[in-house]
PDB file of N, CA and C in Angstrom:
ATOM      1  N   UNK A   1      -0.795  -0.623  13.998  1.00  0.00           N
ATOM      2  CA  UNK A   1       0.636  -0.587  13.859  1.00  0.00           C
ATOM      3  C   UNK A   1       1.188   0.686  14.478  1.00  0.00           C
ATOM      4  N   UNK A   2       2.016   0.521  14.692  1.00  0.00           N
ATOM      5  CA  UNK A   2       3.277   1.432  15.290  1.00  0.00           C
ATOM      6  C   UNK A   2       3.555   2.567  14.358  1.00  0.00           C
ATOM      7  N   UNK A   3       3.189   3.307  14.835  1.00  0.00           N
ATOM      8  CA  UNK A   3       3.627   4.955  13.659  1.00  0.00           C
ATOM      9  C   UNK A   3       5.480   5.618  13.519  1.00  0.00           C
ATOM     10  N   UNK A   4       6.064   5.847  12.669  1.00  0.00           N
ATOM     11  CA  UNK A   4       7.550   5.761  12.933  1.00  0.00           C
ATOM     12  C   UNK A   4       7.714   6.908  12.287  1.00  0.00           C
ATOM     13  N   UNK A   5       8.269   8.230  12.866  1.00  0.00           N
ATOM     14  CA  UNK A   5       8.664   9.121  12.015  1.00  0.00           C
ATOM     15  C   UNK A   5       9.850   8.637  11.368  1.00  0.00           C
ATOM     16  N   UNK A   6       9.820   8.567  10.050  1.00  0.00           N
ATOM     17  CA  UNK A   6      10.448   8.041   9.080  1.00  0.00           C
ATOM     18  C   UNK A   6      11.666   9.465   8.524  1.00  0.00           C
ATOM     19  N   UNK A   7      11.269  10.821   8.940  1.00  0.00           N
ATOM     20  CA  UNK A   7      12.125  11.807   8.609  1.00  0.00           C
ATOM     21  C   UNK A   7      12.930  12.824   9.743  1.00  0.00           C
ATOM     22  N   UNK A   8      12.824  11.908  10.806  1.00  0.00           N
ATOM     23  CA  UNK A   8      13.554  12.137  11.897  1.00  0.00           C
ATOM     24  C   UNK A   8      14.891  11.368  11.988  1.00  0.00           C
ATOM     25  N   UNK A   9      16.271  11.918  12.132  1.00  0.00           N
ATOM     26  CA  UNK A   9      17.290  10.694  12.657  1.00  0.00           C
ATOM     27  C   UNK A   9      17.991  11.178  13.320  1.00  0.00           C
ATOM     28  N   UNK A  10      19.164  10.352  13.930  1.00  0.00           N
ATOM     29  CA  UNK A  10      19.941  11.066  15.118  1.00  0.00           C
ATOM     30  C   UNK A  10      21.522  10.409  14.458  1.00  0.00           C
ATOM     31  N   UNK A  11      22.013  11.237  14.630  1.00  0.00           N
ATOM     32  CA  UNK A  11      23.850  10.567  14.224  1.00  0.00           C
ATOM     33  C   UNK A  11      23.986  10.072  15.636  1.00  0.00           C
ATOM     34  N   UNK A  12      24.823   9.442  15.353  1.00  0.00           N
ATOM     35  CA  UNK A  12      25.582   8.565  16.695  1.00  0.00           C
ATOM     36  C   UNK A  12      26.733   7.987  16.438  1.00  0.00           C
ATOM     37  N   UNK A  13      27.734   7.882  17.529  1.00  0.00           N
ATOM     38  CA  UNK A  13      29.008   7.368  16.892  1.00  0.00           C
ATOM     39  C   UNK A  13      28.947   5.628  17.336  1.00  0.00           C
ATOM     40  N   UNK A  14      29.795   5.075  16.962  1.00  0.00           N
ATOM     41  CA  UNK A  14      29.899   3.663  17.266  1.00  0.00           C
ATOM     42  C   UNK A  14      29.915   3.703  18.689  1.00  0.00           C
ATOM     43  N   UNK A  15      30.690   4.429  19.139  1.00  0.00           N
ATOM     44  CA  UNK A  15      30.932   4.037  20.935  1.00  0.00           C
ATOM     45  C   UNK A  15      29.838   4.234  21.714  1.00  0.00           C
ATOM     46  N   UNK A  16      28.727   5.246  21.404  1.00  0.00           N
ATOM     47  CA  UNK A  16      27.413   5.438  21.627  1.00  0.00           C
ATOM     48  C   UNK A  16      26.850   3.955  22.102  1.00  0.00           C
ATOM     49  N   UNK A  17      26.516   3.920  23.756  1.00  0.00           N
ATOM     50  CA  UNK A  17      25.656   2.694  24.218  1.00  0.00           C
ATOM     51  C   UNK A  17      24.324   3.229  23.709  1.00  0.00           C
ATOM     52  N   UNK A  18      23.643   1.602  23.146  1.00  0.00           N
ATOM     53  CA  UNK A  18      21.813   1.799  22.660  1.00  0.00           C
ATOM     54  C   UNK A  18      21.554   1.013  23.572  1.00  0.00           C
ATOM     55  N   UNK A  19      20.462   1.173  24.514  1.00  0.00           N
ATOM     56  CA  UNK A  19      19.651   0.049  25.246  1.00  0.00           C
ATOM     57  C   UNK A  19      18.678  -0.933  24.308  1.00  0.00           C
ATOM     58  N   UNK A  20      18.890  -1.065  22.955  1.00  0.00           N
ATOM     59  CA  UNK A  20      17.809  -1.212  22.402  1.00  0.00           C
ATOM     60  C   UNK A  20      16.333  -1.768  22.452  1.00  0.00           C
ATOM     61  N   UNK A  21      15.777  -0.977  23.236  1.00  0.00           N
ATOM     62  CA  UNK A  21      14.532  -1.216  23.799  1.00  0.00           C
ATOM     63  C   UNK A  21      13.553  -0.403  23.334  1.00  0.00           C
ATOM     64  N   UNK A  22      12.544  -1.177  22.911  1.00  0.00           N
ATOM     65  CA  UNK A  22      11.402  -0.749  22.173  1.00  0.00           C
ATOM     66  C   UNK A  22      10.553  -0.920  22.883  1.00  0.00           C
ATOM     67  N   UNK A  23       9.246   0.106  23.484  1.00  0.00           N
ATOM     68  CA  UNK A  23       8.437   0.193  23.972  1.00  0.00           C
ATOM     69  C   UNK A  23       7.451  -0.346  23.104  1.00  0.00           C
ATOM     70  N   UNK A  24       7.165  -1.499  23.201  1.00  0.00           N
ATOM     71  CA  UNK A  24       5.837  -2.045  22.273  1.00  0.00           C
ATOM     72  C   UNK A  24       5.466  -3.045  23.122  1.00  0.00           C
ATOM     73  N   UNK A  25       4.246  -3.584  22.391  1.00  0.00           N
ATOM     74  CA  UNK A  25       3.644  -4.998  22.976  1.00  0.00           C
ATOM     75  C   UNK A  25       4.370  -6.252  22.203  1.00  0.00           C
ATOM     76  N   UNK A  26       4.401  -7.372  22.685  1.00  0.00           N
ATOM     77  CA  UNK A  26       4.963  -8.319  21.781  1.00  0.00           C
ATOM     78  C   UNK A  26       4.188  -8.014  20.228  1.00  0.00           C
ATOM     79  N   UNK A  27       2.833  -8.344  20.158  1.00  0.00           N
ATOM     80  CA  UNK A  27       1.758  -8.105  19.392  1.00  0.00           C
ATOM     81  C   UNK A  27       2.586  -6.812  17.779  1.00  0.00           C
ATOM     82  N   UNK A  28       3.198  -5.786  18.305  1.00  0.00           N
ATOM     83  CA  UNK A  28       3.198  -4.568  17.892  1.00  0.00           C
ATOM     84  C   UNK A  28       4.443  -4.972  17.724  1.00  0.00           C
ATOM     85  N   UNK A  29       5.563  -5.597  18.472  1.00  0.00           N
ATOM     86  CA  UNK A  29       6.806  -5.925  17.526  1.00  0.00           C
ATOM     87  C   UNK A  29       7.136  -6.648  16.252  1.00  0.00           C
ATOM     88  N   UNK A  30       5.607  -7.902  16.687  1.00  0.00           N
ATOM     89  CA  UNK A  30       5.901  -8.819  15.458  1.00  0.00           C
ATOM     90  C   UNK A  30       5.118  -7.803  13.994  1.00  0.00           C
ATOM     91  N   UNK A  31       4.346  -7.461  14.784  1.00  0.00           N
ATOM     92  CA  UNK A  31       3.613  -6.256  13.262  1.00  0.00           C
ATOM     93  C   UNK A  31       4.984  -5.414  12.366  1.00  0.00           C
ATOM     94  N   UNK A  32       5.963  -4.472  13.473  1.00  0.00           N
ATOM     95  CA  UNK A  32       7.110  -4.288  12.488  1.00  0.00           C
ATOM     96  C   UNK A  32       8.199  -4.851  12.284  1.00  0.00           C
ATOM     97  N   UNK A  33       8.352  -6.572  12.591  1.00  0.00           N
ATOM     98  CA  UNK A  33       8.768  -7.026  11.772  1.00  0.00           C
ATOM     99  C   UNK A  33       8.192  -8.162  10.676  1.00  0.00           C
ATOM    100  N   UNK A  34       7.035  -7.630  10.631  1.00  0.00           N
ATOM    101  CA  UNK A  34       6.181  -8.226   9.271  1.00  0.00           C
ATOM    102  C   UNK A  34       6.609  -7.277   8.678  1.00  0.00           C
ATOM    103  N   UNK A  35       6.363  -5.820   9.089  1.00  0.00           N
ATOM    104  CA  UNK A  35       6.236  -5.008   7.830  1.00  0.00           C
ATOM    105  C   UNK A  35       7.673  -5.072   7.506  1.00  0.00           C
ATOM    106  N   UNK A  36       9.120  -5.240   7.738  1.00  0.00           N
ATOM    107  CA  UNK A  36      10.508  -5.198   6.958  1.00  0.00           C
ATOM    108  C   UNK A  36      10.142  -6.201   6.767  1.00  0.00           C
ATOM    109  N   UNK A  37       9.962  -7.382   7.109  1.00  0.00           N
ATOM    110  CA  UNK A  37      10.052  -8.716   5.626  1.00  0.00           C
ATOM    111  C   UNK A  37       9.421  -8.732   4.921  1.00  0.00           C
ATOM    112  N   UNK A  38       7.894  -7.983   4.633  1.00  0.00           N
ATOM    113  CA  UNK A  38       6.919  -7.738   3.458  1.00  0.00           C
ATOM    114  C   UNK A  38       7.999  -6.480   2.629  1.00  0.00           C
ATOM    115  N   UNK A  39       8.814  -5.514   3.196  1.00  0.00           N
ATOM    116  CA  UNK A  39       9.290  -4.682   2.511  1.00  0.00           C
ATOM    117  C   UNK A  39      10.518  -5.232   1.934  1.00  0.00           C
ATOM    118  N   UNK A  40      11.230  -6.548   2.731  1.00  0.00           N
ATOM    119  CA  UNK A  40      12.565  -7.073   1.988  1.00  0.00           C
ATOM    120  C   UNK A  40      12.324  -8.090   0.432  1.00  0.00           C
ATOM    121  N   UNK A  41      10.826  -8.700   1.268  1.00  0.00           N
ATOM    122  CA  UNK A  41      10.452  -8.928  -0.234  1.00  0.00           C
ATOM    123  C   UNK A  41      10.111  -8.787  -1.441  1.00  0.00           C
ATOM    124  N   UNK A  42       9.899  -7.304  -0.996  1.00  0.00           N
ATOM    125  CA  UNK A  42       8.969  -6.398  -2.143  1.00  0.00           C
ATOM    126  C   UNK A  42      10.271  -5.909  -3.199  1.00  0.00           C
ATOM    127  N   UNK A  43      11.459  -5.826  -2.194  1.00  0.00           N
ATOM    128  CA  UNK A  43      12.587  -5.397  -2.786  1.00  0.00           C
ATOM    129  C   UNK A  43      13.569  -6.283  -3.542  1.00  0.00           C
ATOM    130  N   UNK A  44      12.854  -7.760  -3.592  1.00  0.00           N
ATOM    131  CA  UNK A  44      13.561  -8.601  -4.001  1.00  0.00           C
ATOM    132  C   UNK A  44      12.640  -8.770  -5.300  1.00  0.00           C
ATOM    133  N   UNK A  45      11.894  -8.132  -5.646  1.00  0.00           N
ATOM    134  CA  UNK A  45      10.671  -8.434  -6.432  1.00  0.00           C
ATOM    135  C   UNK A  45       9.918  -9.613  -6.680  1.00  0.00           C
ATOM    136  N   UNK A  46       9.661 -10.286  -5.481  1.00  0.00           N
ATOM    137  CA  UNK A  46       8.880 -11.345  -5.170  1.00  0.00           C
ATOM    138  C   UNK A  46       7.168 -10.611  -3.646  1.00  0.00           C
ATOM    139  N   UNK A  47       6.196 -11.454  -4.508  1.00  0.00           N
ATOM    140  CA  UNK A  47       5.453 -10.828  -3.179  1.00  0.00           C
ATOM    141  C   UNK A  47       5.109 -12.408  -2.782  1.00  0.00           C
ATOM    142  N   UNK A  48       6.264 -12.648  -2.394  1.00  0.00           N
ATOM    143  CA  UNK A  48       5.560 -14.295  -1.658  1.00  0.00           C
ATOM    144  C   UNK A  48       5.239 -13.571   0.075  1.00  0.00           C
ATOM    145  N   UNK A  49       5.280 -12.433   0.436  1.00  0.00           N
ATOM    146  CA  UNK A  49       5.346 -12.072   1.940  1.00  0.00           C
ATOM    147  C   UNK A  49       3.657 -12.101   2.526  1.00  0.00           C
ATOM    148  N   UNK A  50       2.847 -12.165   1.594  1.00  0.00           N
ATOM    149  CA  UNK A  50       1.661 -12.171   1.735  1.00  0.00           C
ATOM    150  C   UNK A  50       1.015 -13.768   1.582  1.00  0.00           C
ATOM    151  N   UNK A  51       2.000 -14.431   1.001  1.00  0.00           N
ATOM    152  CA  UNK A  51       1.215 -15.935   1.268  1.00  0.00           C
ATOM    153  C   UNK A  51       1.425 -16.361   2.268  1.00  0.00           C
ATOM    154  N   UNK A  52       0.560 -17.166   2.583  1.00  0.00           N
ATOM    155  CA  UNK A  52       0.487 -17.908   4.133  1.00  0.00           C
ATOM    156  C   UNK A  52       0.736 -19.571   3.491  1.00  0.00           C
ATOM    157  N   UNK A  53       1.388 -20.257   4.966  1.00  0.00           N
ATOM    158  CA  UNK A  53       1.528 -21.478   4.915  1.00  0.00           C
ATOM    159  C   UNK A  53       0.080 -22.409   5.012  1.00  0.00           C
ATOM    160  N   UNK A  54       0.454 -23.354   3.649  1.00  0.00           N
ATOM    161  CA  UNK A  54      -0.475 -24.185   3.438  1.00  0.00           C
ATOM    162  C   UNK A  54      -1.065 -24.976   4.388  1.00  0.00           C
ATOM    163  N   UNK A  55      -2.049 -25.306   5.031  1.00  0.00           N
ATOM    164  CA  UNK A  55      -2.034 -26.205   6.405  1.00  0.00           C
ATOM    165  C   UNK A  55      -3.646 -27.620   5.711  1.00  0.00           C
ATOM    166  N   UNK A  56      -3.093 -28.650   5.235  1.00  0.00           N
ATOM    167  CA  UNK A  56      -3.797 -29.658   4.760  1.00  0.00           C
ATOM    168  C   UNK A  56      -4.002 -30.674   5.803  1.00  0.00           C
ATOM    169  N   UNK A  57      -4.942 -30.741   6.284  1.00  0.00           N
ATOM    170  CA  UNK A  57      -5.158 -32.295   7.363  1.00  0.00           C
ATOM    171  C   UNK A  57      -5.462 -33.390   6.433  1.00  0.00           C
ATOM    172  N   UNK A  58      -4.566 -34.226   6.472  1.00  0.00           N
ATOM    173  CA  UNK A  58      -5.289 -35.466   5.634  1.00  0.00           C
ATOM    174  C   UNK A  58      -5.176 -36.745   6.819  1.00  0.00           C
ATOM    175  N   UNK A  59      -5.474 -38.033   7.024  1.00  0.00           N
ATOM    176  CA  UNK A  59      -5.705 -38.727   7.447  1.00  0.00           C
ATOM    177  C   UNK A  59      -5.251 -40.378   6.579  1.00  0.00           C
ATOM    178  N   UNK A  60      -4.105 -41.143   6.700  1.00  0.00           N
ATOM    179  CA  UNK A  60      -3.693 -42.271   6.051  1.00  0.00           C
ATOM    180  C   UNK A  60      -3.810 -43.290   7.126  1.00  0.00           C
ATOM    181  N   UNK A  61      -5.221 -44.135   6.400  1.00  0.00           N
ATOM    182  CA  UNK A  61      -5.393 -45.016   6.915  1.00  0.00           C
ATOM    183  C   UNK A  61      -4.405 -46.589   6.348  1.00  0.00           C
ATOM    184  N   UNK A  62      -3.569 -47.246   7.041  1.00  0.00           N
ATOM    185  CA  UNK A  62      -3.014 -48.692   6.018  1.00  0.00           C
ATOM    186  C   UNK A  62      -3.697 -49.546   6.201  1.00  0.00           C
ATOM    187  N   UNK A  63      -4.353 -50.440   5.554  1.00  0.00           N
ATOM    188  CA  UNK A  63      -5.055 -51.982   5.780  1.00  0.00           C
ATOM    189  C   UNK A  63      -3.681 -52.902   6.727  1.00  0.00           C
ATOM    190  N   UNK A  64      -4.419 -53.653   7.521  1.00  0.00           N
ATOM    191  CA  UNK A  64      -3.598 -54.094   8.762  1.00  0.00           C
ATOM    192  C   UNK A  64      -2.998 -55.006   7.927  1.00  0.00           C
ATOM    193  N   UNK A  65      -1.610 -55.862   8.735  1.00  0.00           N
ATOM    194  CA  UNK A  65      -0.804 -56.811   7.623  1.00  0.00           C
ATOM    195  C   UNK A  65      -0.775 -57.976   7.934  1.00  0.00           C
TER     196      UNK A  65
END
């Protein structure tokens, strides 16, 4: 993961252009935004952010008609 000084910030006014461009890999973007939705959930006091989707193969065969 991506290391973030967390006690660094910069004021800026609204009129301030951001390029907002993040030097990462795709790989390394989706990592921090796992980590804010594991942290939005944590703040909702639910830890569903750690379950994964159920994936069941089943197979329904019908007798012909």
């Amino acid at each position: 993961m991506m290391n973030v000084q967390r006690d660094k910030a910069r004021l800026r006014k609204l009129t301030d252009e951001d390029d907002d461009f993040v030097d990462a890999s795709p790989a390394e973007r989706l990592g921090m935004m796992w980590e804010l939705t594991a942290e939005v959930w944590s703040l909702q006091g639910q830890d569903g952010a750690q379950q994964r989707l159920q994936r069941h193969v089943a197979r329904l065969i019908r007798p012909p008609r």
